[in-house]
PDB file of N, CA and C in Angstrom:
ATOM      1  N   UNK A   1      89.806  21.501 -29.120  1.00  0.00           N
ATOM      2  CA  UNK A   1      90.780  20.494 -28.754  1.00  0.00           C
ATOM      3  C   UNK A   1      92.134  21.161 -28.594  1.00  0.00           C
ATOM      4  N   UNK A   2      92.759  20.939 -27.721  1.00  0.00           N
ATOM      5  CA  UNK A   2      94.317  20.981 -27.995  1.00  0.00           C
ATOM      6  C   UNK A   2      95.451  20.790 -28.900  1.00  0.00           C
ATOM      7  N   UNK A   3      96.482  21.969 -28.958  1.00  0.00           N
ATOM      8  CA  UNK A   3      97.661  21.338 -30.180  1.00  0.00           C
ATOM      9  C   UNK A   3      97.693  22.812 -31.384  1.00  0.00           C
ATOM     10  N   UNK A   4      97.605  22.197 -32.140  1.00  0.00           N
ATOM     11  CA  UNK A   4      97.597  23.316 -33.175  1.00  0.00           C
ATOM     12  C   UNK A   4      97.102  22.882 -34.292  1.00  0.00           C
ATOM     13  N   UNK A   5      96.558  23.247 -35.675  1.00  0.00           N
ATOM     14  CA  UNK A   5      95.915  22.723 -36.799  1.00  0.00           C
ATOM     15  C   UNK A   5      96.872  21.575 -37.599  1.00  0.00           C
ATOM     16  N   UNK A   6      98.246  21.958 -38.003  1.00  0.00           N
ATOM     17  CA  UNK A   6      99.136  20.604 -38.403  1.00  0.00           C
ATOM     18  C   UNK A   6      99.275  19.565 -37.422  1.00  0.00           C
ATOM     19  N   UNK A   7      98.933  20.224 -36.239  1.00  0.00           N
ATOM     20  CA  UNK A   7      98.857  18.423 -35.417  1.00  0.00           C
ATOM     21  C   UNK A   7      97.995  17.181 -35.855  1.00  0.00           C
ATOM     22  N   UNK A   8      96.646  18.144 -36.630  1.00  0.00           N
ATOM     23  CA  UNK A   8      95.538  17.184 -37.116  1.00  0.00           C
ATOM     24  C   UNK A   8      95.770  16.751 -38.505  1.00  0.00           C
ATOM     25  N   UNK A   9      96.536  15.525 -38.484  1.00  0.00           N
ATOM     26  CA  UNK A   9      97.130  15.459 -39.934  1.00  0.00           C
ATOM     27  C   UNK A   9      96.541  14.291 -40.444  1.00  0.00           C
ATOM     28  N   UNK A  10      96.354  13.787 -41.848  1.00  0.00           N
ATOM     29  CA  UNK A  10      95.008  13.270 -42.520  1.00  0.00           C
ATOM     30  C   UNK A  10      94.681  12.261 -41.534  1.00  0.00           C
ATOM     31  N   UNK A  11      96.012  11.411 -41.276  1.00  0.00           N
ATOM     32  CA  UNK A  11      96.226   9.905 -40.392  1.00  0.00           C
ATOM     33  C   UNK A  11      95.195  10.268 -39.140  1.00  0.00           C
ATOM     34  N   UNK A  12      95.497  11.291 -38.621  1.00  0.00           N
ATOM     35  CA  UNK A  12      94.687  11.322 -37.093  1.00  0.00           C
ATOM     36  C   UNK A  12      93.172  11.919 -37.601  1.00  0.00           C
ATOM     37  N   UNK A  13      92.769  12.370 -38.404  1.00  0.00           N
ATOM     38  CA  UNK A  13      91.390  12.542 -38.925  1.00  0.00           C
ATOM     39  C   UNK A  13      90.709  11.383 -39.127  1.00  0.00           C
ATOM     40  N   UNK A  14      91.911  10.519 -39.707  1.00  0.00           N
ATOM     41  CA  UNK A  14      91.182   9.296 -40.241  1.00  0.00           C
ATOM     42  C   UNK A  14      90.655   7.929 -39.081  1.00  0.00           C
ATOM     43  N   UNK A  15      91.518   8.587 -38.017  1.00  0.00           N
ATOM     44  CA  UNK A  15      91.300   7.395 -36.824  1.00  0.00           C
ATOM     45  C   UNK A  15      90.661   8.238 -36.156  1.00  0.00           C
ATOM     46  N   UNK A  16      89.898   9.438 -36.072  1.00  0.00           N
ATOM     47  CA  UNK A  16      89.053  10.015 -35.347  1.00  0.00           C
ATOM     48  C   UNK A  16      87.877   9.573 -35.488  1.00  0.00           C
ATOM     49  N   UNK A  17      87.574   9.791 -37.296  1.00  0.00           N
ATOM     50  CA  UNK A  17      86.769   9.311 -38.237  1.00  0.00           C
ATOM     51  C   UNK A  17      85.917   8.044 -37.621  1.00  0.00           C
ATOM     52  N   UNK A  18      87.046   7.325 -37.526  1.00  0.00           N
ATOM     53  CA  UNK A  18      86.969   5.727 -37.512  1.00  0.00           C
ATOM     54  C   UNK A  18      86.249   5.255 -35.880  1.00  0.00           C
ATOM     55  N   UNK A  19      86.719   5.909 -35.378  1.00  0.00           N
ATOM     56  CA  UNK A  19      86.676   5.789 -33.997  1.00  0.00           C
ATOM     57  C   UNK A  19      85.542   6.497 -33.300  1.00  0.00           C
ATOM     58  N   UNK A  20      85.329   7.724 -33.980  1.00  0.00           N
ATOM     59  CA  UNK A  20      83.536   8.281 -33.380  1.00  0.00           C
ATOM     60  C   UNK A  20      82.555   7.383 -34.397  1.00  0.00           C
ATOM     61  N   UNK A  21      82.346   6.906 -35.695  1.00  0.00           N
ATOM     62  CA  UNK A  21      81.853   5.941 -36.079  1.00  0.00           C
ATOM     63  C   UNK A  21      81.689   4.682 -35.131  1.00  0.00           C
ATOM     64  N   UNK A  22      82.565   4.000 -34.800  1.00  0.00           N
ATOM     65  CA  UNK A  22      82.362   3.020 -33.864  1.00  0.00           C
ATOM     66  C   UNK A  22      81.716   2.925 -32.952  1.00  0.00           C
ATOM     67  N   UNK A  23      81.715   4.130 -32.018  1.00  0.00           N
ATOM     68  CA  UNK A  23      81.551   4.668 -30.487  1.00  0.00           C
ATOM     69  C   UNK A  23      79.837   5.075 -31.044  1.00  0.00           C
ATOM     70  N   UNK A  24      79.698   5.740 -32.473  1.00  0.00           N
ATOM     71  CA  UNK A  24      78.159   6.015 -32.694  1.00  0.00           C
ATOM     72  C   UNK A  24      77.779   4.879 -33.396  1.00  0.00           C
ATOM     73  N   UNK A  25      77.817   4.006 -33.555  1.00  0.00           N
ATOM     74  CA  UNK A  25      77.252   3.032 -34.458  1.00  0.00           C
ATOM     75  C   UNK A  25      77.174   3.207 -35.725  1.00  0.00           C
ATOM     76  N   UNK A  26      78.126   3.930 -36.398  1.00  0.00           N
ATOM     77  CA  UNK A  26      77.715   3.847 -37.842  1.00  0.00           C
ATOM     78  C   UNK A  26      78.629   3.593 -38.585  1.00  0.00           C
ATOM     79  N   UNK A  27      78.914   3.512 -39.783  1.00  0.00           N
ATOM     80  CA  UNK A  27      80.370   3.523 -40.700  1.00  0.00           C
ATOM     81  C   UNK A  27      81.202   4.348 -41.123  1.00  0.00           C
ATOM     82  N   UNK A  28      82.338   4.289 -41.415  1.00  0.00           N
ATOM     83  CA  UNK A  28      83.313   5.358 -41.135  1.00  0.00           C
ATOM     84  C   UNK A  28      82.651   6.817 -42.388  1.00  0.00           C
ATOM     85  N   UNK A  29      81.896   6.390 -43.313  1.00  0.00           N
ATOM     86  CA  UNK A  29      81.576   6.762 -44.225  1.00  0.00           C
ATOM     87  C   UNK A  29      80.603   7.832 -44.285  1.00  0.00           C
ATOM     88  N   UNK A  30      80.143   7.340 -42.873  1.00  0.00           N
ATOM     89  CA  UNK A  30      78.872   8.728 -42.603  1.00  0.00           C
ATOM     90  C   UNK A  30      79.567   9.802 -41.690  1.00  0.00           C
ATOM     91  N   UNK A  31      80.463   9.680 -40.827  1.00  0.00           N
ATOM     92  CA  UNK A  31      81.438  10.274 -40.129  1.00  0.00           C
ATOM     93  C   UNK A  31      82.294  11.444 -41.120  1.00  0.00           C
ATOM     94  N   UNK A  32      82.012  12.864 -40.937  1.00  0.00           N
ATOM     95  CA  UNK A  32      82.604  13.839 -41.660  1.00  0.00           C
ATOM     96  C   UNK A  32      83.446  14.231 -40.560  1.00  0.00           C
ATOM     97  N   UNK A  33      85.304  14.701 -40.680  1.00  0.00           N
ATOM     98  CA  UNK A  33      85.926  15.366 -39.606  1.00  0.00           C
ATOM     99  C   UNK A  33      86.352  16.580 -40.504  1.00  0.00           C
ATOM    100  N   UNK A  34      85.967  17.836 -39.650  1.00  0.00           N
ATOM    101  CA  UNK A  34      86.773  18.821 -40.109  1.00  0.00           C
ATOM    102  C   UNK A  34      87.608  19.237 -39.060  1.00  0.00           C
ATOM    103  N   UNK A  35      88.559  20.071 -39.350  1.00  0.00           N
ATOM    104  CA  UNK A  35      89.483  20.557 -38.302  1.00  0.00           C
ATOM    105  C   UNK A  35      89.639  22.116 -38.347  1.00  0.00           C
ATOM    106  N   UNK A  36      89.893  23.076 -37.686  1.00  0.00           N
ATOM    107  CA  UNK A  36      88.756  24.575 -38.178  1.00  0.00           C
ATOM    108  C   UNK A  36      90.090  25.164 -36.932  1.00  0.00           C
ATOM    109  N   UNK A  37      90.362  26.311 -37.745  1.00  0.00           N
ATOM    110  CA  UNK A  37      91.434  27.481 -36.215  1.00  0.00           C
ATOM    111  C   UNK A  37      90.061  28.009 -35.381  1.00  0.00           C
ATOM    112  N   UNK A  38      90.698  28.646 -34.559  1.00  0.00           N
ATOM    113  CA  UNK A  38      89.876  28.817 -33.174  1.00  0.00           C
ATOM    114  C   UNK A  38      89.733  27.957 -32.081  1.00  0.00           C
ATOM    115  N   UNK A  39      91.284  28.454 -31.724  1.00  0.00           N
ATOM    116  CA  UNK A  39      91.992  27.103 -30.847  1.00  0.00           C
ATOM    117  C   UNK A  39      92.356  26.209 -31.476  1.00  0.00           C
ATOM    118  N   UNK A  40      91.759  25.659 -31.415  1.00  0.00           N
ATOM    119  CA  UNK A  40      91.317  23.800 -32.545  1.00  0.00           C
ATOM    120  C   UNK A  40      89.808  23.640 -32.224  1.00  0.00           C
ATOM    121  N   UNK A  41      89.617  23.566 -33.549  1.00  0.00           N
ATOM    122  CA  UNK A  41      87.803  22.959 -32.998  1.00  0.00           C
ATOM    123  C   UNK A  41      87.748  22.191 -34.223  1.00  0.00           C
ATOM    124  N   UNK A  42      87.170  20.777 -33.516  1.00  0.00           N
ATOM    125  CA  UNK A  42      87.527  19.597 -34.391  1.00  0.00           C
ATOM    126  C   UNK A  42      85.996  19.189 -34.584  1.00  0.00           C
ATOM    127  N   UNK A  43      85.374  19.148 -35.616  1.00  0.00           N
ATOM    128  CA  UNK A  43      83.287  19.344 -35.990  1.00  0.00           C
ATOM    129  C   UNK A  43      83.910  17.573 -36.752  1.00  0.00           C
ATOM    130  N   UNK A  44      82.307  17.052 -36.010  1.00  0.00           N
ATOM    131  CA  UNK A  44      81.914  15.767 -36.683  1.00  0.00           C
ATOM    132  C   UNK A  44      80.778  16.189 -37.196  1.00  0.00           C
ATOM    133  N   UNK A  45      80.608  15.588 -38.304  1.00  0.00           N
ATOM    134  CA  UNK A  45      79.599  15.488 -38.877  1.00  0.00           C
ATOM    135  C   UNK A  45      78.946  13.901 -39.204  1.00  0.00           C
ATOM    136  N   UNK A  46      77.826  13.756 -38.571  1.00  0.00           N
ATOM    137  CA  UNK A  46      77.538  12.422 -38.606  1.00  0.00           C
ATOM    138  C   UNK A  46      76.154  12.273 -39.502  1.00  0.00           C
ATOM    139  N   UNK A  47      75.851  11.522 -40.487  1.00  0.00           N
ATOM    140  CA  UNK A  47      74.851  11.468 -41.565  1.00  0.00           C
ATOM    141  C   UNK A  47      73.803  10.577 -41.590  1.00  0.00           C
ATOM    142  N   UNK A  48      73.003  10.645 -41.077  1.00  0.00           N
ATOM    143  CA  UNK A  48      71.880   9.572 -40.594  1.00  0.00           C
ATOM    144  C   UNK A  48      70.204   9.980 -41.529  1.00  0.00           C
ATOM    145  N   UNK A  49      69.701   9.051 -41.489  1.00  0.00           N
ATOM    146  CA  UNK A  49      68.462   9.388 -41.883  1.00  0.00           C
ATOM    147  C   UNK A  49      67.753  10.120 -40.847  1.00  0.00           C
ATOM    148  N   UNK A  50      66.635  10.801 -41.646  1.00  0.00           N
ATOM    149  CA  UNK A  50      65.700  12.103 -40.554  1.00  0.00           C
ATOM    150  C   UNK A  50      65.282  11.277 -39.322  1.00  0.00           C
ATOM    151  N   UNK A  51      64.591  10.056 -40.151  1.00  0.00           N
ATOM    152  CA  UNK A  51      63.948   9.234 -38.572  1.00  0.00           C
ATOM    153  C   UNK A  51      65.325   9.015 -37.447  1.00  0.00           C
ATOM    154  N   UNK A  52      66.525   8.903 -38.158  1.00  0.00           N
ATOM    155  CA  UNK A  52      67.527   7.857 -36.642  1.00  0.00           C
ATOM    156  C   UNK A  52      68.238   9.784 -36.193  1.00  0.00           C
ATOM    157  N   UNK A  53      67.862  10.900 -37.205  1.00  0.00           N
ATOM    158  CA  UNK A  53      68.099  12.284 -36.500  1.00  0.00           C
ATOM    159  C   UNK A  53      67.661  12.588 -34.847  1.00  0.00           C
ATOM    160  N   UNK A  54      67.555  11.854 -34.235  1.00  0.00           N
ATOM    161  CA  UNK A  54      66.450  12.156 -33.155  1.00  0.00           C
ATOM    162  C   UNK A  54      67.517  11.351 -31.808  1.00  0.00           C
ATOM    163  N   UNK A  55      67.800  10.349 -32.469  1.00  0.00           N
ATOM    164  CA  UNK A  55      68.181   9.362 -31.749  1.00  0.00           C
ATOM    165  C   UNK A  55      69.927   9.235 -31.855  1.00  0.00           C
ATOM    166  N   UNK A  56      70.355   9.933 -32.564  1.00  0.00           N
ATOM    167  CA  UNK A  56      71.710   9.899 -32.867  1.00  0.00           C
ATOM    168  C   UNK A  56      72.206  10.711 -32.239  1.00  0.00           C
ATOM    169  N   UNK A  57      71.426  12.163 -31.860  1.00  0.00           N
ATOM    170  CA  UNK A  57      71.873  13.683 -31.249  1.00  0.00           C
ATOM    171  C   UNK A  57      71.783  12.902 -29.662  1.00  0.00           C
ATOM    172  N   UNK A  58      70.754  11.845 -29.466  1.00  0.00           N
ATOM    173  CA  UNK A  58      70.647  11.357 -27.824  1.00  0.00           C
ATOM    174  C   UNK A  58      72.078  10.267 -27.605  1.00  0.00           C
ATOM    175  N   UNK A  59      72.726  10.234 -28.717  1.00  0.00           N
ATOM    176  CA  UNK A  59      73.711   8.601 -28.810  1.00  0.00           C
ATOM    177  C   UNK A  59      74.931   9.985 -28.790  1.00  0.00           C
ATOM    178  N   UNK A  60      74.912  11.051 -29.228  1.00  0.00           N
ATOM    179  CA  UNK A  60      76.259  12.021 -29.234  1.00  0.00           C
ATOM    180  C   UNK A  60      76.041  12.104 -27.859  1.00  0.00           C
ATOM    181  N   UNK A  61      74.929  13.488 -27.382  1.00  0.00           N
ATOM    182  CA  UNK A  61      75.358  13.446 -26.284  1.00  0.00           C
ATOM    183  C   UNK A  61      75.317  12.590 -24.993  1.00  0.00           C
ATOM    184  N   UNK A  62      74.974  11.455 -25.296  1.00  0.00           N
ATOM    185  CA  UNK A  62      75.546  10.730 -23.792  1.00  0.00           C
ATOM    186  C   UNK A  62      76.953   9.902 -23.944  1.00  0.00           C
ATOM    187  N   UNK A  63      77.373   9.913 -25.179  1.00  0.00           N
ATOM    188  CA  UNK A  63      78.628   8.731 -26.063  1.00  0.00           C
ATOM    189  C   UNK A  63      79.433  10.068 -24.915  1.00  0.00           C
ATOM    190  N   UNK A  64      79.660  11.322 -25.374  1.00  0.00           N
ATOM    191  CA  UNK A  64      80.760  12.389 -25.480  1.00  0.00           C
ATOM    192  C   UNK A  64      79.892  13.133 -24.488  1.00  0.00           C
ATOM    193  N   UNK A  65      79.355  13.090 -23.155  1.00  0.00           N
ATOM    194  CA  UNK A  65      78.976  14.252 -22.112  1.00  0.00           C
ATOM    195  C   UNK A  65      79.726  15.507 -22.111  1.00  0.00           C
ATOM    196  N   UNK A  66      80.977  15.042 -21.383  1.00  0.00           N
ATOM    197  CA  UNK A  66      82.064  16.144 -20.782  1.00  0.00           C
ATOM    198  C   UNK A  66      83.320  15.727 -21.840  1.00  0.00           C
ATOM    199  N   UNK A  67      83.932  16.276 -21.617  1.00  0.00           N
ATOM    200  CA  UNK A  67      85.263  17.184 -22.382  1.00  0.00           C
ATOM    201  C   UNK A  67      86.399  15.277 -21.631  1.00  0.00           C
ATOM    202  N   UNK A  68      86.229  15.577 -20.377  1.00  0.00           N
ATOM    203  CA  UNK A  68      86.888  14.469 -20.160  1.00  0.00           C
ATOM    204  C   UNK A  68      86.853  13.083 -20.703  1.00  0.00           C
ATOM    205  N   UNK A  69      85.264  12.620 -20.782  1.00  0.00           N
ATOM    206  CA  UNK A  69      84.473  11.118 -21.847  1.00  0.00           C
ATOM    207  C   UNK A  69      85.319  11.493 -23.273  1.00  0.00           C
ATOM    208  N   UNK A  70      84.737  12.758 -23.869  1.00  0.00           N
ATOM    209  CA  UNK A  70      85.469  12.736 -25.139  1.00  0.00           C
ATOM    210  C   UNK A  70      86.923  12.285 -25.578  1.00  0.00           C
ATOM    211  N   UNK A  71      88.002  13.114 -24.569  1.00  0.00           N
ATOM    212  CA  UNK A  71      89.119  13.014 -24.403  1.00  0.00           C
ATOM    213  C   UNK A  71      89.288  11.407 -24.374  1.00  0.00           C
ATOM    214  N   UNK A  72      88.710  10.952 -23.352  1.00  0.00           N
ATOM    215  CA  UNK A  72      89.115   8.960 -23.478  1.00  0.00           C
ATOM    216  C   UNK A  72      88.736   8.291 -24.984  1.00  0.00           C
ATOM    217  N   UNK A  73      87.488   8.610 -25.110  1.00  0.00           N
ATOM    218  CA  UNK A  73      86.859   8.047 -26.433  1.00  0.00           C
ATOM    219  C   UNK A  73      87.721   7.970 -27.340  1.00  0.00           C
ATOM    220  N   UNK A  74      87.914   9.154 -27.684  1.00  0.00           N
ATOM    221  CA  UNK A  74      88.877  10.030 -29.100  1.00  0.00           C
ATOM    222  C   UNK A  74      90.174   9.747 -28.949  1.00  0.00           C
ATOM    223  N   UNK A  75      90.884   9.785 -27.956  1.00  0.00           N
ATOM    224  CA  UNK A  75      92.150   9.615 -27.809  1.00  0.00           C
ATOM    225  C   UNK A  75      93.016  10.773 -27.797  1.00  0.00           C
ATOM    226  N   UNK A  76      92.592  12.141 -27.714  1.00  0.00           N
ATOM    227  CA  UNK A  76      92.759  13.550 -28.194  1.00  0.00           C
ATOM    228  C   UNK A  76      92.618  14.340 -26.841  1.00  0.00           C
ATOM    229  N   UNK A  77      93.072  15.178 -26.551  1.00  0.00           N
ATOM    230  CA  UNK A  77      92.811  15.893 -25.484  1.00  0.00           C
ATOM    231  C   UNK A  77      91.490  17.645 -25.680  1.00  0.00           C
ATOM    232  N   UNK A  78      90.700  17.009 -25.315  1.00  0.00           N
ATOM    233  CA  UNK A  78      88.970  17.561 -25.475  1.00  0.00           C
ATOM    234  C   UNK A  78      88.951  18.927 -24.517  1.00  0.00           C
ATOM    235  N   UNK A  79      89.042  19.996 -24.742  1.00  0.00           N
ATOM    236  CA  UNK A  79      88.855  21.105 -23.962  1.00  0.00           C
ATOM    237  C   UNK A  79      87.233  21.409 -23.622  1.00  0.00           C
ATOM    238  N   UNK A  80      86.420  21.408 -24.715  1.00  0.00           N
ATOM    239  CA  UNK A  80      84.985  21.915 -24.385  1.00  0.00           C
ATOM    240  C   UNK A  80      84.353  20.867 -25.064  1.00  0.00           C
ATOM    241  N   UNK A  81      83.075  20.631 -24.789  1.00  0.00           N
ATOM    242  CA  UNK A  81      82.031  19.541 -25.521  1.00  0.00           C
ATOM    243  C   UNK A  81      80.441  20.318 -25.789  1.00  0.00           C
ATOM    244  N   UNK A  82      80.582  20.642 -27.164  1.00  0.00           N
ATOM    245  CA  UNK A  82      79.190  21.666 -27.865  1.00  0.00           C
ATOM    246  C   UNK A  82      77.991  20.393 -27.668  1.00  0.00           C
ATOM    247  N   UNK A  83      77.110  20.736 -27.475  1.00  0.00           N
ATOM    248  CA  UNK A  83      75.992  20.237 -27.483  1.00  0.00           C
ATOM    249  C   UNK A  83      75.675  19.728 -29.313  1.00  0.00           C
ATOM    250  N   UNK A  84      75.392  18.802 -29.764  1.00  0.00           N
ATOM    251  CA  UNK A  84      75.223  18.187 -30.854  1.00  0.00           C
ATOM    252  C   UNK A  84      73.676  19.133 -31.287  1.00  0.00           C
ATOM    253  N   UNK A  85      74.497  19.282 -32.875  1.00  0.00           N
ATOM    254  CA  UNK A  85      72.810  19.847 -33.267  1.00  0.00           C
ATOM    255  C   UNK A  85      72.879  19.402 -34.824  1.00  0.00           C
ATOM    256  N   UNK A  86      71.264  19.099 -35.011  1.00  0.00           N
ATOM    257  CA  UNK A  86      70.781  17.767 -35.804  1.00  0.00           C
ATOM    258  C   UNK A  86      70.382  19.263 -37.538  1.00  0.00           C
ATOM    259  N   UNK A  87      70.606  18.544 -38.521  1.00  0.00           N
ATOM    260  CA  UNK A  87      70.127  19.906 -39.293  1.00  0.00           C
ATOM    261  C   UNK A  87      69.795  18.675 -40.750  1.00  0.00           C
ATOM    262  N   UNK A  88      68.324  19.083 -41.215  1.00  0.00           N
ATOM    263  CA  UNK A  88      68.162  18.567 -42.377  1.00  0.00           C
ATOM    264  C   UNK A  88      68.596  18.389 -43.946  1.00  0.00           C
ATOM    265  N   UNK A  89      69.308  17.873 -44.339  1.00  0.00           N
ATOM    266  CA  UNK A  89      69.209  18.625 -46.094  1.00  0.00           C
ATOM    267  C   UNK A  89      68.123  17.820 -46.923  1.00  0.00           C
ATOM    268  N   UNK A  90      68.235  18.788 -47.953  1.00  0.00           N
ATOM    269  CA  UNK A  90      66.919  18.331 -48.585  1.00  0.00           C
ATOM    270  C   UNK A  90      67.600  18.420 -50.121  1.00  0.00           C
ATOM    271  N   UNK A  91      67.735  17.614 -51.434  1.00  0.00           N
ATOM    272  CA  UNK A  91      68.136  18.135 -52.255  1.00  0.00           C
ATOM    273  C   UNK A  91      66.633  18.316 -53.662  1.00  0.00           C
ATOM    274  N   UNK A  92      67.077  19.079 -54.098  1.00  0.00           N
ATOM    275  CA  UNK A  92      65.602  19.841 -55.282  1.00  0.00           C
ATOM    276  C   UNK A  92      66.221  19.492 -56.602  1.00  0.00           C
ATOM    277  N   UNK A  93      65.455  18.716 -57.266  1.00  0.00           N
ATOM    278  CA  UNK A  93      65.593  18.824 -58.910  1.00  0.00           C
ATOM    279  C   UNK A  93      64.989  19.578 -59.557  1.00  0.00           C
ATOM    280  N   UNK A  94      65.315  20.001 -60.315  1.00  0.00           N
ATOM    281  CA  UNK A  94      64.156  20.298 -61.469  1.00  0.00           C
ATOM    282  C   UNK A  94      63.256  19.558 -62.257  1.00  0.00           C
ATOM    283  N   UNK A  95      62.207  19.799 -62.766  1.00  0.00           N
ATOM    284  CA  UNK A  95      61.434  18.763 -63.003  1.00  0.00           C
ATOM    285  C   UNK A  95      61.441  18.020 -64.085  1.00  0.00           C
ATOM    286  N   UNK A  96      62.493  18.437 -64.948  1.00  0.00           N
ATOM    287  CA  UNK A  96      63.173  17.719 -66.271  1.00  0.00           C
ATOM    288  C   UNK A  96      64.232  16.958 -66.190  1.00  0.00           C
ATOM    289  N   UNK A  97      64.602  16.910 -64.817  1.00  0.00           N
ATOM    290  CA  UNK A  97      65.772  15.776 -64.034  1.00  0.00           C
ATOM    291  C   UNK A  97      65.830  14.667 -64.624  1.00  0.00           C
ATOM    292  N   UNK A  98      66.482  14.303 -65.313  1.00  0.00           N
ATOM    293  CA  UNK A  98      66.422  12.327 -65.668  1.00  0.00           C
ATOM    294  C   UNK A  98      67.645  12.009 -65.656  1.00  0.00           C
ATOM    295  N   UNK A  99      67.585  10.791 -64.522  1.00  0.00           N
ATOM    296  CA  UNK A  99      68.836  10.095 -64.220  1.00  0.00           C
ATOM    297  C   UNK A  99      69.538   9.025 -64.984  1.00  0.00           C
ATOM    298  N   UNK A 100      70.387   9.484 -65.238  1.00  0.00           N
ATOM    299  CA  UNK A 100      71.664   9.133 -65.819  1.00  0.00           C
ATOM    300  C   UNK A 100      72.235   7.220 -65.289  1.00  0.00           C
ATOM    301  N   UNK A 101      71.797   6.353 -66.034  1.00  0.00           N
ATOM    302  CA  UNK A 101      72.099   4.627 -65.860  1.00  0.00           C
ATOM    303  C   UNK A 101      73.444   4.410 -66.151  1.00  0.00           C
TER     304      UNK A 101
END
């Protein structure tokens, strides 16, 4: 994206946040923004279950195609548009785990 890293200040994270949530269907809550040097490169992270994983990477890239869609969406001026990629976590207990009421 364009600008410099203090341009992305909490306020405009938070209406980025808010605003690719909307545009993907989900709540602001599953919506992660980081903001990263190298140029500006502004990473969503969007948190879905494995099954809607499939269908969410097809809802990024047609929501955000080109650099230009993004730019309107976002409200931000969009230089490049990465292809969305879907990645599992898995978390491991140990087997003496007992949860805490």
């Amino acid at each position: 994206a364009s600008g410099a890293l203090n341009d992305y200040t909490p306020a405009l994270r938070t209406r980025l946040q808010q605003s690719a949530a909307v545009t993907l269907g989900v709540t602001p809550d599953k919506v992660a923004v980081s903001v990263v040097a190298g140029s500006v490169l502004v990473k969503f992270e969007v948190s879905v279950s494995t099954a809607a994983a499939s269908d969410m990477s097809n809802r990024v890239a047609t929501t955000y195609p080109t650099a230009d869609k993004a730019s309107q969406r976002l409200g931000i001026t969009v230089e490049t548009v990465m292809a969305p990629v879907t990645f599992t976590v898995f978390t491991v207990l140990p087997s003496n785990f007992t949860a805490q009421t």
